[in-house]
N, C-alpha and C. Protein backbone atom coordinates (compact mmCIF):
# COMPACT_ATOMS: atom_id res chain seq x y z
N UNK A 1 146.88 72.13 27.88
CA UNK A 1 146.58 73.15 26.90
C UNK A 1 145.42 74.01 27.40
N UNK A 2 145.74 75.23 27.70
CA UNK A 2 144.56 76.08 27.49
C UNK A 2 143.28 76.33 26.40
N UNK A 3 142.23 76.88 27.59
CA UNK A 3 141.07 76.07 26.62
C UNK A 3 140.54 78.01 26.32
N UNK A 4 140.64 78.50 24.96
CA UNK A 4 140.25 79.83 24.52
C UNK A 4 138.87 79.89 24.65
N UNK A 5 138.74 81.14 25.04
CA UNK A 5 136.99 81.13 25.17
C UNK A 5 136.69 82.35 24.12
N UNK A 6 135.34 82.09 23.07
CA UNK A 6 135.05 83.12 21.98
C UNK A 6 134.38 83.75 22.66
N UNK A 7 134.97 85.45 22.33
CA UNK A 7 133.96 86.42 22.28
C UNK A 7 133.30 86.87 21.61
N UNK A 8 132.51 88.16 21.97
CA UNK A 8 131.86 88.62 20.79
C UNK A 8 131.05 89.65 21.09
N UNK A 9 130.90 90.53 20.21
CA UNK A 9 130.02 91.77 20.73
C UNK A 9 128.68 92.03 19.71
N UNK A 10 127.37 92.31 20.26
CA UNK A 10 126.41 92.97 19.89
C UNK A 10 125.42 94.11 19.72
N UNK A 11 125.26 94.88 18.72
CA UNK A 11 124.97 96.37 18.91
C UNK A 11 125.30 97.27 17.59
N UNK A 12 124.41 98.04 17.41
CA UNK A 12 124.76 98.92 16.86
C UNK A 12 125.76 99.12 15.61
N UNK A 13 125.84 99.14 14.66
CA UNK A 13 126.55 98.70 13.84
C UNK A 13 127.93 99.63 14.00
N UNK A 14 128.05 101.19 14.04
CA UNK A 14 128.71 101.85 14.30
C UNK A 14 129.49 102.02 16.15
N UNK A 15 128.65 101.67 16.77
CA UNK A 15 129.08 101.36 18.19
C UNK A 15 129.93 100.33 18.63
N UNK A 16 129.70 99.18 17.92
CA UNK A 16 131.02 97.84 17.85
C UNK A 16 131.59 97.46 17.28
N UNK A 17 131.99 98.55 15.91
CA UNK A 17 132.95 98.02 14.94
C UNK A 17 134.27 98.51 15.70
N UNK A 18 134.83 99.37 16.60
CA UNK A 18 135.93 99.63 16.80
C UNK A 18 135.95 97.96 17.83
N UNK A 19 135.27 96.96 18.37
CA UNK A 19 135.67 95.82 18.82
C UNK A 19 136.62 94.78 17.90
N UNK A 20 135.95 94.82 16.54
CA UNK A 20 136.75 94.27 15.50
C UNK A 20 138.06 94.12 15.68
N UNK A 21 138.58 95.49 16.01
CA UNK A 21 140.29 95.58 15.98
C UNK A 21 140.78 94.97 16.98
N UNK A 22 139.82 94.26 17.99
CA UNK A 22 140.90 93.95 19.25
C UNK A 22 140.67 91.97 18.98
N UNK A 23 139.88 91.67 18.01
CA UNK A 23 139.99 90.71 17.65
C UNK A 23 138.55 89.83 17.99
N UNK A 24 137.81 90.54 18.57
CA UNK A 24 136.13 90.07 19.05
C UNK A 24 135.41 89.94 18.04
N UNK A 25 134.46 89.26 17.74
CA UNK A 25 133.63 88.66 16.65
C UNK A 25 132.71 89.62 17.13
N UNK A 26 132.24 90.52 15.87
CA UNK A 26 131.14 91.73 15.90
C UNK A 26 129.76 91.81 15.32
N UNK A 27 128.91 91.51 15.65
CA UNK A 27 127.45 91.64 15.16
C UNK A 27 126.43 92.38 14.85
N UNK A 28 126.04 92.68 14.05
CA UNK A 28 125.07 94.15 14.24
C UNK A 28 123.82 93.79 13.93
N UNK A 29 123.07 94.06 15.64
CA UNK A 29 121.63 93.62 15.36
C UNK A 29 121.17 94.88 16.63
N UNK A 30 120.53 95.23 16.56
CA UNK A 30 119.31 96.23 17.35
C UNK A 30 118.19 95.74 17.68
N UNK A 31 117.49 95.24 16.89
CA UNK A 31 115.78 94.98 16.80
C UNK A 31 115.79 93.81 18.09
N UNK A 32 115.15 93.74 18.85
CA UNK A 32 114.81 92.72 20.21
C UNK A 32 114.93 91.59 19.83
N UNK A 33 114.21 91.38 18.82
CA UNK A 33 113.90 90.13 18.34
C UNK A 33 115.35 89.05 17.60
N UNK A 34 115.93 90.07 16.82
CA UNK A 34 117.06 89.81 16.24
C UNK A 34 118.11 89.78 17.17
N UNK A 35 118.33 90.55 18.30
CA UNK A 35 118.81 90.41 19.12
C UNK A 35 119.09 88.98 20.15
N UNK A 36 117.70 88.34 20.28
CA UNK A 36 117.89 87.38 21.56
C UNK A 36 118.11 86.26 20.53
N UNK A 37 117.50 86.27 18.95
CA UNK A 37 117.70 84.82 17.98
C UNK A 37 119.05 85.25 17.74
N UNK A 38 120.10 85.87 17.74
CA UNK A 38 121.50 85.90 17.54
C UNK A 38 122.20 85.39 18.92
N UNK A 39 121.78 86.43 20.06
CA UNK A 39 122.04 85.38 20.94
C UNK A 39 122.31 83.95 20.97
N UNK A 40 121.13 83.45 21.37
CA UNK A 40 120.75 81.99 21.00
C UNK A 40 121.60 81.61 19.82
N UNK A 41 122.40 81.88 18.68
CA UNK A 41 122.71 81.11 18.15
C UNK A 41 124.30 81.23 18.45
N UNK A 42 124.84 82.36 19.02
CA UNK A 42 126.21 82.42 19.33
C UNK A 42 126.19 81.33 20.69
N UNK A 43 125.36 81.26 21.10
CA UNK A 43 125.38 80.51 22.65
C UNK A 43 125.26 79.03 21.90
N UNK A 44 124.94 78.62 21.19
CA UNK A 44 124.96 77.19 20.59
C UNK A 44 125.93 77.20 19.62
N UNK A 45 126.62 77.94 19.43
CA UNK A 45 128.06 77.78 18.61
C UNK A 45 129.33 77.89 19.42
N UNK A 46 128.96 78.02 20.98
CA UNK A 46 130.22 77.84 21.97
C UNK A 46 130.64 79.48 22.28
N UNK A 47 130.50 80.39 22.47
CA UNK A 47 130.65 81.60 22.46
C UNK A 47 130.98 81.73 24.29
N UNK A 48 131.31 82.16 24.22
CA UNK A 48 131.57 82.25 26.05
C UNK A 48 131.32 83.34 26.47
N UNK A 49 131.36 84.45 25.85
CA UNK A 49 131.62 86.25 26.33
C UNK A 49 131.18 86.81 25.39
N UNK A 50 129.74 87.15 25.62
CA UNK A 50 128.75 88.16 24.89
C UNK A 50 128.70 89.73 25.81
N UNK A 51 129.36 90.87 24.47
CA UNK A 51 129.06 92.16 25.00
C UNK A 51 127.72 92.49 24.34
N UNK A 52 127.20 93.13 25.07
CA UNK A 52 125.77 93.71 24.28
C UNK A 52 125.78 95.43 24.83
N UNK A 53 125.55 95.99 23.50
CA UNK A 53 125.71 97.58 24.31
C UNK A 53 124.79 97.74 24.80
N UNK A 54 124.77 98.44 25.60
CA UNK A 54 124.13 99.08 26.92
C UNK A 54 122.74 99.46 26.70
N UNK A 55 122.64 100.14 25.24
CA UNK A 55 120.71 100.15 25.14
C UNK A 55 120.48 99.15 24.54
N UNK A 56 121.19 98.39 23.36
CA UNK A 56 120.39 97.34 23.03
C UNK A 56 120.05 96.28 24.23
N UNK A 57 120.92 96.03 25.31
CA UNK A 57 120.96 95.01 26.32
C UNK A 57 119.65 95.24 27.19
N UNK A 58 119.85 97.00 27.64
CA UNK A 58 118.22 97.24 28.22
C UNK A 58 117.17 96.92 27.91
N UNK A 59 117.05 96.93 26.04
CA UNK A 59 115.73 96.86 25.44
C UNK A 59 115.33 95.12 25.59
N UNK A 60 116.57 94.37 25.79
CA UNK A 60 116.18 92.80 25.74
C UNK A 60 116.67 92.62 27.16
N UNK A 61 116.50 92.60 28.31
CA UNK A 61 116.85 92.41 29.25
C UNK A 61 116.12 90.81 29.62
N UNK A 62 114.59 91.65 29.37
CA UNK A 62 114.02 90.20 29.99
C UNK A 62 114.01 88.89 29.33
N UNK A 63 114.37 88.90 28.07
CA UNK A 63 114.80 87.94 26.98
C UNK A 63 116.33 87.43 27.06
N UNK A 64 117.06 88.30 28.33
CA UNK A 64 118.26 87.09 28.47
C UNK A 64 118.19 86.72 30.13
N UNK A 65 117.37 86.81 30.55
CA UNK A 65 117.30 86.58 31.96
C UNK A 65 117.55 84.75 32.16
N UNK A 66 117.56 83.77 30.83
CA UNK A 66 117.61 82.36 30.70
C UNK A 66 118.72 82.05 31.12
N UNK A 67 119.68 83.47 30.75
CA UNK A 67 120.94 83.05 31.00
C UNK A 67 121.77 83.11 31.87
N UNK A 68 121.52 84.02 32.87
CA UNK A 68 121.85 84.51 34.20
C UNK A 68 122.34 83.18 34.82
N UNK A 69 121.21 82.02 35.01
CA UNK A 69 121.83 80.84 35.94
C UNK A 69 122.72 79.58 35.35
N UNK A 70 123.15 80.56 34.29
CA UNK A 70 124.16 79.45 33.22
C UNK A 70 125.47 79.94 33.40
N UNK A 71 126.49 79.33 33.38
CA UNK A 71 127.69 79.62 33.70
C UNK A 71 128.56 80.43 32.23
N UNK A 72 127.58 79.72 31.06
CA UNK A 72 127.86 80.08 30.20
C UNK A 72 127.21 80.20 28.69
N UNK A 73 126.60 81.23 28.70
CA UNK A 73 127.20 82.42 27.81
C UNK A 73 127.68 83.39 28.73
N UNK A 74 128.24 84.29 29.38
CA UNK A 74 128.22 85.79 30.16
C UNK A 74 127.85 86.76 29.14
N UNK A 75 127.16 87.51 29.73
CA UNK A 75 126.56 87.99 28.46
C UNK A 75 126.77 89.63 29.46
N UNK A 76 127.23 90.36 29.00
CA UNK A 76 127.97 91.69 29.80
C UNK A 76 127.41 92.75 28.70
N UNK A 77 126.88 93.97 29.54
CA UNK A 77 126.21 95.24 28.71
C UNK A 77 127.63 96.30 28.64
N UNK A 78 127.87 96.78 27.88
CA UNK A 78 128.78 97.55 27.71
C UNK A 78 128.53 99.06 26.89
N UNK A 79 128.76 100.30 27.84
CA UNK A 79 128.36 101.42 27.57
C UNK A 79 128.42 101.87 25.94
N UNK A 80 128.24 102.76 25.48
CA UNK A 80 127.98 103.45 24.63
C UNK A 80 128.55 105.01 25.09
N UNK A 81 128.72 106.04 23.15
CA UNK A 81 128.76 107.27 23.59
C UNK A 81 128.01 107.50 23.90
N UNK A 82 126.89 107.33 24.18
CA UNK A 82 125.52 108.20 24.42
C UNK A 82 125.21 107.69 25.70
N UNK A 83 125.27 107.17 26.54
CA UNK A 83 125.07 106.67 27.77
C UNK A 83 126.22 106.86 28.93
N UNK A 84 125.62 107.10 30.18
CA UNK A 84 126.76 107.40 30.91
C UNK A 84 127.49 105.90 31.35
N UNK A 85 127.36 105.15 31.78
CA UNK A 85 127.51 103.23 32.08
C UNK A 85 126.91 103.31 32.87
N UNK A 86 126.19 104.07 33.85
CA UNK A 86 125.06 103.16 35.14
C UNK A 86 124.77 102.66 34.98
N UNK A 87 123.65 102.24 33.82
CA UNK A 87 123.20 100.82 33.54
C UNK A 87 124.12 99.53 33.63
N UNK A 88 125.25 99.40 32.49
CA UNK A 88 125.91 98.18 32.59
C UNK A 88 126.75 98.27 33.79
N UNK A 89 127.35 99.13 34.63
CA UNK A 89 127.68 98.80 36.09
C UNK A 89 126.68 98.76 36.93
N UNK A 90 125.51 99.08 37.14
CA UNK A 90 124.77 98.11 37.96
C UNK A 90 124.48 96.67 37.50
N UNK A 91 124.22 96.59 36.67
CA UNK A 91 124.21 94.63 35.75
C UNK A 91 125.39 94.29 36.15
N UNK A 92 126.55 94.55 35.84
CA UNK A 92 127.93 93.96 36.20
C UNK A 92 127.57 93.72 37.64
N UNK A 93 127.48 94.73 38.66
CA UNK A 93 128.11 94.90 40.13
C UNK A 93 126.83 93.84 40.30
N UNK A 94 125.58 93.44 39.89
CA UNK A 94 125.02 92.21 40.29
C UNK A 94 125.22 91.23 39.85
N UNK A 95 125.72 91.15 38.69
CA UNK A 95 126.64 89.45 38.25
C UNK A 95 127.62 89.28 39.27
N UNK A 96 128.38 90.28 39.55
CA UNK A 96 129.67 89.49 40.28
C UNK A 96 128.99 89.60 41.57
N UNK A 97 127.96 90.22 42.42
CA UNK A 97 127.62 89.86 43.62
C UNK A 97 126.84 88.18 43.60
N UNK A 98 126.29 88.18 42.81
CA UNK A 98 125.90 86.83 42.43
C UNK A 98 127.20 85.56 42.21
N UNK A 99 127.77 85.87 41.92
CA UNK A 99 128.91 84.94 41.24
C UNK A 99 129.76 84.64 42.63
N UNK A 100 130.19 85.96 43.04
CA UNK A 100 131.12 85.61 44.52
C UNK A 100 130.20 85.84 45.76
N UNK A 101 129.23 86.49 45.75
CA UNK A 101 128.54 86.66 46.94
C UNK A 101 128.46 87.48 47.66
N UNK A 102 129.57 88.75 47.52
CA UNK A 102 129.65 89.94 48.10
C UNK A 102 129.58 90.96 46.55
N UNK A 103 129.79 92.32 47.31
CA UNK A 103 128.92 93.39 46.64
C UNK A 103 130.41 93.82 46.28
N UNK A 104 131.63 93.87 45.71
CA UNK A 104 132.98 94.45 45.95
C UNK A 104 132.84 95.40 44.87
N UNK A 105 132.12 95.78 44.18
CA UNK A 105 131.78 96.75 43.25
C UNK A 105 131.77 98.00 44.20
């Protein structure tokens, strides 16, 4: 049996409700603080795949850096209208250089 892994997205209340429809568990927190204690509690409820949009993820960067050498939560920044994605494709293109070891980004 395949083993499902929960997602879930964080941000903005208007920025991740269109996630809802694809079936992702949606959160709306901004504030830093509220941000990394939601974290932390999706990561102790089994969550596997955390999106965080792209400015809230900047503003807490150094507050998920715990998680980087954990296999699991993945915790992935995901653009916004207002942002072009440089940010979350440079974060991506260094998770997966980290993960496989080359740069294939």
């Amino acid at each position: 049996m395949e083993k499902k892994i929960k997602a879930a997205v964080v941000g903005d209340k208007s920025r991740v409700a269109m996630y809802a429809a694809a079936g992702v568990a949606v959160y709306h927190a901004t504030e830093r603080h509220d941000v990394l204690k939601l974290i932390q509690q999706l990561d102790s409820e089994g969550y596997g795949i955390i999106f965080v949009s792209e400015p809230v993820y900047a503003e807490c960067e150094d507050g998920l850096k715990k998680y980087v050498s954990q296999p699991y939560p993945i915790i992935i920044p995901v653009p916004d209208e207002n942002s072009d994605g440089s940010y979350a494709r440079q974060r991506i293109a260094e998770n997966v250089k980290k993960a496989i070891g080359s740069d294939i980004i």
